[in-house]
Protein backbone atom coordinates (compact mmCIF):
# COMPACT_ATOMS: atom_id res chain seq x y z
CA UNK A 1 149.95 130.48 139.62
CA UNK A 2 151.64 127.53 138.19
CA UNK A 3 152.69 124.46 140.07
CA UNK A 4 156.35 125.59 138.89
CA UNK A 5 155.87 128.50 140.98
CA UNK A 6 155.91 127.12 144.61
CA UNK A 7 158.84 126.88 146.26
CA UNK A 8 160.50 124.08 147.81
CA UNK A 9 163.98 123.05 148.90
CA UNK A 10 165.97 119.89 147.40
CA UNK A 11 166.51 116.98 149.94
CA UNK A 12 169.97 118.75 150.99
CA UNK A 13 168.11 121.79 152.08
CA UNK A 14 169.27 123.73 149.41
CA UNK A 15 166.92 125.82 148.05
CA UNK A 16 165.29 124.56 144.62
CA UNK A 17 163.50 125.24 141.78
CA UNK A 18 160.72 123.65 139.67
CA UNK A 19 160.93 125.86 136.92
CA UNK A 20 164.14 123.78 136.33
CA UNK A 21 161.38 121.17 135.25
CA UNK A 22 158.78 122.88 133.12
CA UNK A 23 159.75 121.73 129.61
CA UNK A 24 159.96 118.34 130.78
CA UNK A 25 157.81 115.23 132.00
CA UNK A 26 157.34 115.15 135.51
CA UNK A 27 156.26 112.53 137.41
CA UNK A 28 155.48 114.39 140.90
CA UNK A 29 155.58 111.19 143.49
CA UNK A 30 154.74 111.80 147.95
CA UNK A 31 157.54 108.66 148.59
CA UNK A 32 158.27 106.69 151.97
CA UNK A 33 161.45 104.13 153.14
CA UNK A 34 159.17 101.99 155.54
CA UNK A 35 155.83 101.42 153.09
CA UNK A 36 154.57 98.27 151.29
CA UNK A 37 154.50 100.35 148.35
CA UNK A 38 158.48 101.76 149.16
CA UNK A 39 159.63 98.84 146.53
CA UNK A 40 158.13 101.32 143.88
CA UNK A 41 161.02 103.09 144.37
CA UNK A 42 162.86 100.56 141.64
CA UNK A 43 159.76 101.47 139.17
CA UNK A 44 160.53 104.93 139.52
CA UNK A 45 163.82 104.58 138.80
CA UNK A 46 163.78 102.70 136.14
CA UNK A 47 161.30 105.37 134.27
CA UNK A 48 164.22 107.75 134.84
CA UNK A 49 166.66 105.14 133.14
CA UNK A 50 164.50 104.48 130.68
CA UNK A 51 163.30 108.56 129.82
CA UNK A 52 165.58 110.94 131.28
CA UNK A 53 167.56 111.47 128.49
CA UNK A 54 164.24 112.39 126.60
CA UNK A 55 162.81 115.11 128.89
CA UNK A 56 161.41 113.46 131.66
CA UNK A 57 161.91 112.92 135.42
CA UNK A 58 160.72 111.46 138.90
CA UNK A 59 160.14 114.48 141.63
CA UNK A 60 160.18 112.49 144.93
CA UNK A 61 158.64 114.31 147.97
CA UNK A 62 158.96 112.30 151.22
CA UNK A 63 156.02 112.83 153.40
CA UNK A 64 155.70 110.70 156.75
CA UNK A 65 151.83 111.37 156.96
CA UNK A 66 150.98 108.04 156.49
CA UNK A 67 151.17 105.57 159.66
CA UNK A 68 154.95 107.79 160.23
CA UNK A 69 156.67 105.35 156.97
CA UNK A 70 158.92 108.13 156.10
CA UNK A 71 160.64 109.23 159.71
CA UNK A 72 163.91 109.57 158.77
CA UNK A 73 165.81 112.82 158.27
CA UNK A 74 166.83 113.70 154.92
CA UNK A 75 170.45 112.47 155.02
CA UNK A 76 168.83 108.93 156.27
CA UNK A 77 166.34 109.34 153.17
CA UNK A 78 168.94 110.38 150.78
CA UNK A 79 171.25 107.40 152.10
CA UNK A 80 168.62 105.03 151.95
CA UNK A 81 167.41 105.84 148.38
CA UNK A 82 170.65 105.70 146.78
CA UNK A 83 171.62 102.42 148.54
CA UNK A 84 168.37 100.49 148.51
CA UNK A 85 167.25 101.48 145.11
CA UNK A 86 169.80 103.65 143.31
CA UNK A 87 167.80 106.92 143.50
CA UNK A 88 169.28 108.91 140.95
CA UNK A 89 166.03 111.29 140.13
CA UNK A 90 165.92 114.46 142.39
CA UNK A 91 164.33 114.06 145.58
CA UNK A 92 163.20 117.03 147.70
CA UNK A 93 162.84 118.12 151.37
CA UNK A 94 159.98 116.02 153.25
CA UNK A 95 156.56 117.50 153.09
CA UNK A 96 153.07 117.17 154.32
CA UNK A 97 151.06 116.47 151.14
CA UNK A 98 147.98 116.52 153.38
CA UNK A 99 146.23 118.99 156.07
CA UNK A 100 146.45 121.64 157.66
CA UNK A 101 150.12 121.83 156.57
CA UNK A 102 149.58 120.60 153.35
CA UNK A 103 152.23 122.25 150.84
CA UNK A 104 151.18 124.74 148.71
CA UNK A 105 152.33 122.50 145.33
CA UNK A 106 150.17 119.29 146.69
CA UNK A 107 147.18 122.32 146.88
CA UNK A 108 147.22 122.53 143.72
CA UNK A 109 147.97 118.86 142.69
CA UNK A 110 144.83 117.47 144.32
CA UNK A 111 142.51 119.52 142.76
CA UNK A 112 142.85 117.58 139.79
CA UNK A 113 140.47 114.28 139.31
CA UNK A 114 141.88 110.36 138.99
CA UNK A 115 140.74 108.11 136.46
CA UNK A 116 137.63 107.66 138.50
CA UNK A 117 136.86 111.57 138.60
CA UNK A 118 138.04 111.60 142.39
CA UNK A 119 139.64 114.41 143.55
CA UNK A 120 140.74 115.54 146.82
CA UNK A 121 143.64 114.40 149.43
CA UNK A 122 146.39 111.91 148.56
CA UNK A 123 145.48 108.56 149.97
CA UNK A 124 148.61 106.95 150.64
CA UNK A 125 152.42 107.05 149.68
CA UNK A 126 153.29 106.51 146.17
CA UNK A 127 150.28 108.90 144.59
CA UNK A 128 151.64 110.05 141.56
CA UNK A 129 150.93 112.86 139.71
CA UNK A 130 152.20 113.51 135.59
CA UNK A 131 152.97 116.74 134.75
CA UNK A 132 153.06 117.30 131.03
CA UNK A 133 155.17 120.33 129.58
CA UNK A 134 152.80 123.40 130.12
CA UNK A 135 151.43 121.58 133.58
CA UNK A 136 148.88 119.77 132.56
CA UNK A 137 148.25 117.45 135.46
CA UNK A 138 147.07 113.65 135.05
CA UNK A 139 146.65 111.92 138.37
CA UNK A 140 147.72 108.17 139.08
CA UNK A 141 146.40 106.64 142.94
CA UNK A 142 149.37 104.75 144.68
CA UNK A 143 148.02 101.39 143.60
CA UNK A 144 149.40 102.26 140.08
CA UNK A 145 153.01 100.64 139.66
CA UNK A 146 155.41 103.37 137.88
CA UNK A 147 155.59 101.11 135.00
CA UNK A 148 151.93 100.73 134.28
CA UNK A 149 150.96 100.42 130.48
CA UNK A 150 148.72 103.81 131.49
CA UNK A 151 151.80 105.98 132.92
CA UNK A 152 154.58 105.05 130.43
CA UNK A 153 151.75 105.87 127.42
CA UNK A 154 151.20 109.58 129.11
CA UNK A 155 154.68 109.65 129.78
CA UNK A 156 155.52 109.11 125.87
CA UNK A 157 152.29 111.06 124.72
CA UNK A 158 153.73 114.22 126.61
CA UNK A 159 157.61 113.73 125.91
CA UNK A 160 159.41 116.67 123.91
CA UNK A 161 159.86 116.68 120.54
């Protein structure tokens, strides 16, 4: 199974589709309104800015697993993206990323290893995860700002010709 293969629903509760993604970029991010880290939000979108004309895009997945930083409903989330930070990259229905109720697309996400050869549960919001055309997976901890010298060079590495 490939991660394009689980389903999810868009942040309106429409049903959605990550196929939609698989010859692009994707940065797969668990996001969160009321975290230290929520200012990443501007990083994010400014990677879509900056590469979304070229194949790539932010995934955001708000999960409120993490000291309850994401408890809005999705029309609060939706508002609040696109009025704090100008959210124009798709964001999805809120998910556990975690668990016992972990989704079955963050199953397969933290199998693979960080830059440390860590595997294993997200450990905050803001983990990121770069999926390359073909779903190659390279994994970025939450301490790594969107616009790290090590994410934009995987991000161009894996763009489309």
């Amino acid at each position: 199974m490939s991660i394009y293969d689980h389903p999810v629903q868009a942040l309106d509760g429409s049903d959605a589709d990550l196929h939609d993604y698989q010859d692009q970029v994707a940065l797969v991010v668990n996001v969160a309104s009321k975290c230290g880290l929520t200012p990443q939000y501007e990083g994010l979108e400014k990677l879509q800015e900056t590469y979304g004309d070229k194949g790539f895009t932010v995934l955001g997945f708000p999960c409120n697993q993490f000291l309850g930083q994401e408890p809005g409903s999705n029309d609060e989330i939706a508002t609040f993206c696109s009025t704090t930070y100008g959210v124009t990259f798709p964001m999805f229905d809120k998910i556990e990323v975690n668990g016992e109720g972990q989704h079955p697309l963050y199953a397969e996400l933290t199998q693979v290893e960080d830059a440390d050869g860590a595997a294993g549960d997200v450990q905050w919001n803001f983990e990121k995860f770069l999926v390359a055309p073909g779903g190659q997976v390279t994994r970025f901890r939450p301490g790594v700002e969107p616009e790290d010298p090590a994410i934009v060079s995987a991000i161009e590495a894996n763009l489309p010709a």
